[in-house]
Protein backbone atom coordinates (compact mmCIF):
# COMPACT_ATOMS: atom_id res chain seq x y z
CA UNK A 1 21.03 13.25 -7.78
CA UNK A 2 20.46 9.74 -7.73
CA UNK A 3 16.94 9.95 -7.19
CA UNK A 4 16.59 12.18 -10.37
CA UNK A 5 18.98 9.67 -12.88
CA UNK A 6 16.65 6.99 -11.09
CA UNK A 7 13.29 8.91 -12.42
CA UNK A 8 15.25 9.55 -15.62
CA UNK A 9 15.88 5.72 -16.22
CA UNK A 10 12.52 4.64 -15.35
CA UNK A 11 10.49 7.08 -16.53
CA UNK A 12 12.16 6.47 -20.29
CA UNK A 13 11.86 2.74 -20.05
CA UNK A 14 8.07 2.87 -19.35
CA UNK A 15 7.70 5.16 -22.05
CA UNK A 16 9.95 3.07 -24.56
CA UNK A 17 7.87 -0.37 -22.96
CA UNK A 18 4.04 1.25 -23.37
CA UNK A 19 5.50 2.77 -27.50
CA UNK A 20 6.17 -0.83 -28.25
CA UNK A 21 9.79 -0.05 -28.86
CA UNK A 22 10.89 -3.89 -28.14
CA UNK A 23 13.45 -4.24 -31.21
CA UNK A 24 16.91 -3.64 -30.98
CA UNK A 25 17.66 -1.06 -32.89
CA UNK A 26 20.92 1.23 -33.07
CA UNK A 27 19.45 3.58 -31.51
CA UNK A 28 17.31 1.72 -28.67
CA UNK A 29 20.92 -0.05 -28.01
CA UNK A 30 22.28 3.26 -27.47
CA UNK A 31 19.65 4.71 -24.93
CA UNK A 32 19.58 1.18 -23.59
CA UNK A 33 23.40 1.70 -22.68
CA UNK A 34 23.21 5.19 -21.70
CA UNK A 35 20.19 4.27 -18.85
CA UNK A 36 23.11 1.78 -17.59
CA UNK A 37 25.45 4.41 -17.11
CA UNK A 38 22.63 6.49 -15.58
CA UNK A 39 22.28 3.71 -12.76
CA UNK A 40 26.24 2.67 -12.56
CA UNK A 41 26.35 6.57 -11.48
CA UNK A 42 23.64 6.53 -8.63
CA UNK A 43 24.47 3.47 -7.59
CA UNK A 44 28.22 4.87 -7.28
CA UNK A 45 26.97 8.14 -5.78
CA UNK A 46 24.44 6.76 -3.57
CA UNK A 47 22.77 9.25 -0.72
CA UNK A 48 24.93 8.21 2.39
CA UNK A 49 21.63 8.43 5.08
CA UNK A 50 20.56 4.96 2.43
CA UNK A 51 20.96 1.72 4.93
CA UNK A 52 24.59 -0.37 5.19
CA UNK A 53 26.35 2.83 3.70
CA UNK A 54 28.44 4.03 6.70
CA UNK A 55 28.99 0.17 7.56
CA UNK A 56 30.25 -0.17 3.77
CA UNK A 57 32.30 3.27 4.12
CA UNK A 58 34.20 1.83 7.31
CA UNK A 59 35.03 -1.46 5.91
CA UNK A 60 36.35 0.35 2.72
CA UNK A 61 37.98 2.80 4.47
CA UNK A 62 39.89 0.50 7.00
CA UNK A 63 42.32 -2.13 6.68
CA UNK A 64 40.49 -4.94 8.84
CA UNK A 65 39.17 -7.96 7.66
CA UNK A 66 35.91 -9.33 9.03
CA UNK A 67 33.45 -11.83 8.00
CA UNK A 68 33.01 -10.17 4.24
CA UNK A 69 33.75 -12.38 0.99
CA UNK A 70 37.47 -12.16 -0.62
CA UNK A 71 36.25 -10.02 -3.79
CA UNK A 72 35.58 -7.50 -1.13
CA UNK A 73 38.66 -7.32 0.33
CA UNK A 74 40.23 -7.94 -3.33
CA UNK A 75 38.43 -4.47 -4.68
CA UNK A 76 39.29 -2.42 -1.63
CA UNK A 77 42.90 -2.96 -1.96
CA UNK A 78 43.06 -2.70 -5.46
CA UNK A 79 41.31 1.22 -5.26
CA UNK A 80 43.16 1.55 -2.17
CA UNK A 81 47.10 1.19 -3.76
CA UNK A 82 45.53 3.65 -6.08
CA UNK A 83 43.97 6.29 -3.69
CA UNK A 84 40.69 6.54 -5.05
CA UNK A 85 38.51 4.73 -2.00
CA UNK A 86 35.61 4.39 -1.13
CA UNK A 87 34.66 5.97 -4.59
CA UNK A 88 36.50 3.27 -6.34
CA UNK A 89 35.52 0.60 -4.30
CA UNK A 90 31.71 1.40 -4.49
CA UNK A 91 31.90 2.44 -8.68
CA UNK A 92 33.22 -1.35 -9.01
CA UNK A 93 30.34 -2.95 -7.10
CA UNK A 94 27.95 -0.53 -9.00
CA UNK A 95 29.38 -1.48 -12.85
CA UNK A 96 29.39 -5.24 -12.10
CA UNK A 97 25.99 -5.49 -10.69
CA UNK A 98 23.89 -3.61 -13.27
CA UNK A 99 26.74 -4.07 -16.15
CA UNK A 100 25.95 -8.07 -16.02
CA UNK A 101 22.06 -7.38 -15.54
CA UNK A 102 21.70 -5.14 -18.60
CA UNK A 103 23.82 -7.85 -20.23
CA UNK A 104 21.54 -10.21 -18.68
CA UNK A 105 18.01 -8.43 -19.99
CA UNK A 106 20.00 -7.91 -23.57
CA UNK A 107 20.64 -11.51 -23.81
CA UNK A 108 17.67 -13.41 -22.46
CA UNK A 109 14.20 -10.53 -22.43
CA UNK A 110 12.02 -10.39 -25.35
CA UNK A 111 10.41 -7.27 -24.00
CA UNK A 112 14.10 -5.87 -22.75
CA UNK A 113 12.17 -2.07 -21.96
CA UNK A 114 9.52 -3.84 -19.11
CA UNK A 115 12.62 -5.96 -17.60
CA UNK A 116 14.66 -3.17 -16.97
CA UNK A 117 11.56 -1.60 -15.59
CA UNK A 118 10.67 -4.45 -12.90
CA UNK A 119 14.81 -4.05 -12.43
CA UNK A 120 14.94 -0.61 -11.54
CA UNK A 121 11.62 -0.80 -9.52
CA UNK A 122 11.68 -3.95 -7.70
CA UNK A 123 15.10 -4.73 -7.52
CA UNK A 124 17.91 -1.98 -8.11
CA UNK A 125 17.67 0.09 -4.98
CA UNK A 126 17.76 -2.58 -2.54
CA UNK A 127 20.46 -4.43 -4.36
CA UNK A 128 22.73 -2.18 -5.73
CA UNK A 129 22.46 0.65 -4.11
CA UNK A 130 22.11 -1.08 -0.40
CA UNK A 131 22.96 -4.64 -1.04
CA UNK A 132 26.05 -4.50 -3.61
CA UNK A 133 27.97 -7.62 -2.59
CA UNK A 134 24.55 -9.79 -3.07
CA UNK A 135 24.12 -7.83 -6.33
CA UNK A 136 26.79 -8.63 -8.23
CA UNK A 137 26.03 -12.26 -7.25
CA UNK A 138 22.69 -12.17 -8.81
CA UNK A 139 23.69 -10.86 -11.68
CA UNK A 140 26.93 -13.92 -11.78
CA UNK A 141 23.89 -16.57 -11.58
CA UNK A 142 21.42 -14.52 -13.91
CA UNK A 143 24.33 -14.66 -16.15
CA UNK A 144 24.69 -18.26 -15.38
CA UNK A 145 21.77 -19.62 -16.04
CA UNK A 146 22.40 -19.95 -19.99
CA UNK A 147 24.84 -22.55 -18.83
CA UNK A 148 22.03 -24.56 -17.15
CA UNK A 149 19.49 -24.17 -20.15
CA UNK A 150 23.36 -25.73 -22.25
CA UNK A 151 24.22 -28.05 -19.32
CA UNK A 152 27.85 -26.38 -19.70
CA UNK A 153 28.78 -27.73 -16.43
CA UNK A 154 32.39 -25.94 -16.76
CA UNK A 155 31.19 -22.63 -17.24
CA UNK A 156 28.30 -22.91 -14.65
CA UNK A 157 30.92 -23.72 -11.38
CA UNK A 158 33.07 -21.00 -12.87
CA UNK A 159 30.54 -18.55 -12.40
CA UNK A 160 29.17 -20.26 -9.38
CA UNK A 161 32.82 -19.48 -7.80
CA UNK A 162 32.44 -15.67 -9.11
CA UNK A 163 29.25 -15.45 -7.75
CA UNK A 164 30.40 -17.03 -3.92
CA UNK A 165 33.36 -14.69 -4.04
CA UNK A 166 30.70 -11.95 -3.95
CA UNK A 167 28.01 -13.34 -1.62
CA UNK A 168 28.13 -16.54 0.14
CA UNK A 169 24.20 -16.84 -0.13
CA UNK A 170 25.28 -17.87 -3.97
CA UNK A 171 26.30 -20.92 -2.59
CA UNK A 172 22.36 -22.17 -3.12
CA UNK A 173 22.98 -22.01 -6.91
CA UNK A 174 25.38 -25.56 -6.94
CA UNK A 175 22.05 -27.35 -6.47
CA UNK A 176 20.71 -25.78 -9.84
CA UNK A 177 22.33 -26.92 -12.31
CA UNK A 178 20.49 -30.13 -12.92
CA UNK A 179 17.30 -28.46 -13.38
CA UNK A 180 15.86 -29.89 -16.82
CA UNK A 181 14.80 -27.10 -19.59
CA UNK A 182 12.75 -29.46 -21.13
CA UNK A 183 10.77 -31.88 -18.61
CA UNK A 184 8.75 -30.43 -16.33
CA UNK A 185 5.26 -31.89 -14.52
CA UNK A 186 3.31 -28.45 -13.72
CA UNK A 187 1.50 -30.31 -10.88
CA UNK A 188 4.77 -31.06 -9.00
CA UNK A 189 5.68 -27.54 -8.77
CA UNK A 190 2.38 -25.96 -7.96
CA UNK A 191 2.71 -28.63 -5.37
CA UNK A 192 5.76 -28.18 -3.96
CA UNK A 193 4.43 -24.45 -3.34
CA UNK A 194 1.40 -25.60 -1.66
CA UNK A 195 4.12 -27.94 0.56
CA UNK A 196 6.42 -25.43 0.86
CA UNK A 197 3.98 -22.73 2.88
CA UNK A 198 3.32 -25.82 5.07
CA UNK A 199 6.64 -26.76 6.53
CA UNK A 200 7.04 -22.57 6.37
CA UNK A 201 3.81 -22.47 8.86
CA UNK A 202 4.87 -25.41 10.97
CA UNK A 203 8.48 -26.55 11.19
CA UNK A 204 10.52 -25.21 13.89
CA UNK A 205 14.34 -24.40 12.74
CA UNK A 206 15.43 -23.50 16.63
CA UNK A 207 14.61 -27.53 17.36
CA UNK A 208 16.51 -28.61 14.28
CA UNK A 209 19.64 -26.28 14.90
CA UNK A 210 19.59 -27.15 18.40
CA UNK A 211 19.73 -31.33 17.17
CA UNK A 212 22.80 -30.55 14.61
CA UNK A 213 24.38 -29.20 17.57
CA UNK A 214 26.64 -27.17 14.83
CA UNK A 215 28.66 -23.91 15.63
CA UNK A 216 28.63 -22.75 12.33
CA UNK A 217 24.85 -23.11 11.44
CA UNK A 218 23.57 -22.17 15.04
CA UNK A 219 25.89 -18.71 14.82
CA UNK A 220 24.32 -18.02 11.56
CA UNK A 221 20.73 -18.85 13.02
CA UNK A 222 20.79 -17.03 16.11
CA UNK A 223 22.06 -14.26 14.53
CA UNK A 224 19.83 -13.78 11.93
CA UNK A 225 16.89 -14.33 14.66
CA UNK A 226 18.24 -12.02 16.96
CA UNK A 227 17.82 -9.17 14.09
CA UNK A 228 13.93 -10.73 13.55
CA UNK A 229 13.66 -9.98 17.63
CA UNK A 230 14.90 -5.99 17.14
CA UNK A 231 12.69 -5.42 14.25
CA UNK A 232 8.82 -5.07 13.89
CA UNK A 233 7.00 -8.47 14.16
CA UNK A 234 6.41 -10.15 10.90
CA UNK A 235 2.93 -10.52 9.02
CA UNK A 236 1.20 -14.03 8.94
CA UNK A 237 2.33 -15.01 5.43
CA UNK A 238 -1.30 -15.11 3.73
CA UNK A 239 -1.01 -10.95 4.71
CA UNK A 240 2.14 -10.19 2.63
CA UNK A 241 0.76 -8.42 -0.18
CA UNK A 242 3.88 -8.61 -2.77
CA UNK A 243 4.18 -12.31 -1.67
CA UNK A 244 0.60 -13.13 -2.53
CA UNK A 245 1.23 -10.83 -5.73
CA UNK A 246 4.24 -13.20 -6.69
CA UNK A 247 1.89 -16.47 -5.55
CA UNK A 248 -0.35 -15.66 -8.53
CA UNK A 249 1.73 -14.18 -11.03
CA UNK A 250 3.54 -18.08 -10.81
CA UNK A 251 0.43 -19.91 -10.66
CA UNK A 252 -0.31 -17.57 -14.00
CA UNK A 253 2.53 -18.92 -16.11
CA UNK A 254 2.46 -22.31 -14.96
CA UNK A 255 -1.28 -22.34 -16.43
CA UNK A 256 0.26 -20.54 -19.26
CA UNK A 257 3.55 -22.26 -19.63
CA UNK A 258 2.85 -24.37 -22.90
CA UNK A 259 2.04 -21.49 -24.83
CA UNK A 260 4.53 -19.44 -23.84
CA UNK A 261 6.77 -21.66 -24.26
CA UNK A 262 6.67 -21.77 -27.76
CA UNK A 263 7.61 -18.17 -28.25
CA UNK A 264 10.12 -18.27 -25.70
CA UNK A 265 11.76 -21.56 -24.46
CA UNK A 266 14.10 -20.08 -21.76
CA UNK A 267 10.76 -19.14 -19.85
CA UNK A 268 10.46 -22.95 -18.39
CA UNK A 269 13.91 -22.47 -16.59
CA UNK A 270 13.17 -19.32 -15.69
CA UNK A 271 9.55 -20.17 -14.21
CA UNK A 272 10.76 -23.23 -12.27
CA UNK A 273 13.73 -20.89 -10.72
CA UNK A 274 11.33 -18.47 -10.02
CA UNK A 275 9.30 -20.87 -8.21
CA UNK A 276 12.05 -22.29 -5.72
CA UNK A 277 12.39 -18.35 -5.34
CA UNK A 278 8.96 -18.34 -3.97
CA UNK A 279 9.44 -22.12 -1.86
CA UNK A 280 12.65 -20.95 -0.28
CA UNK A 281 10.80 -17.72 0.98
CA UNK A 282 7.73 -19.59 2.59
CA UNK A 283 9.74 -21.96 3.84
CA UNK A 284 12.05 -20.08 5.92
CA UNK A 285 9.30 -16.88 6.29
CA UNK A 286 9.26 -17.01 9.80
CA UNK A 287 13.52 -15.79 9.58
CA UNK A 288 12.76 -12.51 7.56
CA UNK A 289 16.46 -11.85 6.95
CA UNK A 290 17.36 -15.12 5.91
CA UNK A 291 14.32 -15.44 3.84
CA UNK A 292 14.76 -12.34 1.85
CA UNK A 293 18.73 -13.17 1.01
CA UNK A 294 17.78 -16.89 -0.29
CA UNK A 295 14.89 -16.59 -2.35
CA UNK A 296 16.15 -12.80 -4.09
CA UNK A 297 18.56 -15.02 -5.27
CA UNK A 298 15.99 -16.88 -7.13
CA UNK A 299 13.20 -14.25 -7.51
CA UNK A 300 15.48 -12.09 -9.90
CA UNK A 301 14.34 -14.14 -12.48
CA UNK A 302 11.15 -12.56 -12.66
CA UNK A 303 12.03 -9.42 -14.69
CA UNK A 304 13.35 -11.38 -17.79
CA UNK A 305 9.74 -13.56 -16.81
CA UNK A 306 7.09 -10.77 -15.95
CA UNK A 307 7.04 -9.40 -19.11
CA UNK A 308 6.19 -12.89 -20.96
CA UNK A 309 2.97 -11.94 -19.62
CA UNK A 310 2.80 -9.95 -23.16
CA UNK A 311 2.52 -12.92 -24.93
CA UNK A 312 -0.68 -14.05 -23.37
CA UNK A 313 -3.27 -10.94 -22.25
CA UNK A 314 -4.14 -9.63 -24.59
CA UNK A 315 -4.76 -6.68 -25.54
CA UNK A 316 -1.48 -5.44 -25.51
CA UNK A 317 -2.35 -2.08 -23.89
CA UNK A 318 -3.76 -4.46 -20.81
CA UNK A 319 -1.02 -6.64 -20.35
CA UNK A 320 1.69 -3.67 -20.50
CA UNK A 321 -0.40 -1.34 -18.14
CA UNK A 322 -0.52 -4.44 -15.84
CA UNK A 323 2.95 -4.23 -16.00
CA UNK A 324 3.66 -1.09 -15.83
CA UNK A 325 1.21 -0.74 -12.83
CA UNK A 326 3.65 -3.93 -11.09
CA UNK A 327 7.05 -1.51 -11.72
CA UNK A 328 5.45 1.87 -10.23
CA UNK A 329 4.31 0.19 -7.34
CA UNK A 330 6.98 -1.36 -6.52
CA UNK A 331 9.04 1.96 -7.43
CA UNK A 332 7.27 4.27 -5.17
CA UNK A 333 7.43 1.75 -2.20
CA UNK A 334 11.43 1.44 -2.83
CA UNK A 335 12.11 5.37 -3.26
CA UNK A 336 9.68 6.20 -0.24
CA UNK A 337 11.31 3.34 1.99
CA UNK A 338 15.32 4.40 0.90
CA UNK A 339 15.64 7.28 -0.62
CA UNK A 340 13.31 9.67 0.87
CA UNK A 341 15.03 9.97 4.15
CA UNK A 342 17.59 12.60 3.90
């Protein structure tokens, strides 16, 4: 079933996307909201052969506390005085997540059919319906980043907070707040990507945790390397198709910033996030787990970004096949790795 709403939701966005449907109308609004309750529902009802579900089912199903964030623990005995876990436990995680995204791609996406596209392909599977705890935090600091574009310092720790309570990999958004929406030198952050896939290639985190001589930090590291040792060996970098993929698609709009710009001044914040995104993964590429949970984080902020490309190829049909090309890719790969199993 989930696999059907899932071909449902994306199949009608494309199609909404490529007819140039990009107003919000009553009745777009409508379809928009009823694809959200398409997704709440497979998220909720998610195959249980899809990774971390039987983990997920035994912590919800239990009455032990382990290393999880207090919103779990605050959901699972809410649904449990009721009766109604894991189901309610897993429909909560599922209606934050993509609630706050829609809201998200409502508030902030000029081209709202493509984002929910690139969310749906890229994005979706692996977070809500595998991921849920980091999902709803991505959503808190896509939510949140209004507040940095308003420097509303208030409102940005509150959701900062919300977002920790969900997943403590949120913690990385405290150090975003003072990004400018105005200033920006395009040369310093082209640079610091060119910098960033050195110290990726060459520094060596074992030394460095070894020197802090830390608990904390060296549990964390050697337990995130000892899940690099079970799984398949890692690419060289320069061989990581998507990442290469993202690499130009940021060197694109920085090139392109100052026009697009002008039709959209959110897309500075959102390119310079989006390029930490892409630092933070070279950086720390050689820890694959660790890696993926930082910089997602950050890279969300590509489907309100992506389709900005609009603005710039022309003709339209190019620029929205390009895109549309991006989300089946990336849909395909996420079905055939999750949700083709059973």
């Amino acid at each position: 079933m989930a696999l059907l709403l899932l071909l449902i939701v994306f199949g009608g966005a494309c199609m909404k996307g490529l007819a140039n449907q990009n107003k919000w109308s009553d009745r777009n609004y409508s379809l928009f909201c009823m694809f959200g309750l398409l997704l709440i529902v497979a998220a909720t009802f998610r195959p249980s052969f899809m990774p971390d579900y039987k983990q997920y089912i035994t912590e919800i199903t239990t009455n032990t506390f382990s290393r999880l964030e207090p919103s779990f623990y605050i959901i699972r005995g809410f649904w449990q005085l009721i009766g109604l876990n894991p189901l309610g436990t897993l429909f909560t995680y599922a209606l934050l997540g993509t609630s706050i995204m829609l809201i998200c791609i409502k508030r902030d996406s000029k081209y709202f059919w493509f984002s929910l596209v690139l969310f749906v392909s890229v994005y979706f599977i692996l977070g809500e319906m595998i991921q849920m705890r980091q999902a709803v935090a991505m959503s808190c600091f896509l939510y949140s980043i209004k507040y940095i574009i308003e420097k509303n310092l208030s409102k940005y720790i509150l959701i900062s907070i919300v977002a920790i309570m969900f997943h403590y990999s949120a913690i990385v958004m405290i150090f975003l707040y003072f990004l400018s929406p105005n200033i920006y030198n395009k040369f310093r952050y082209l640079g610091a990507l060119a910098l960033s896939l050195i110290l990726g290639l060459y520094i060596d985190f074992g030394r460095i945790v070894d020197l802090m001589n830390n608990q904390l930090i060296s549990d964390i590291y050697y337990a995130k390397t000892a899940l690099e040792d079970k799984a398949e060996p890692l690419p060289p970098i320069y061989f990581n198709i998507r990442f290469l993929i993202q690499i130009l698609i940021c060197i694109f709009f920085w090139i392109k910033i100052d026009t697009i710009q002008k039709f959209n001044p959110k897309a500075l914040t959102y390119l310079k996030i989006y390029t930490i995104g892409l630092c933070v993964y070279m950086i720390f590429y050689k820890i694959g787990d660790l890696a993926d949970r930082l910089s997602t984080m950050f890279l969300i902020a590509e489907i309100i970004l992506i389709p900005l490309v609009i603005l710039v190829v022309k003709p339209n049909w190019l620029s929205k096949g390009i895109i549309t090309i991006i989300g089946f890719k990336y849909f395909y790969s996420s079905i055939t790795s999750y949700l083709l199993h059973g």
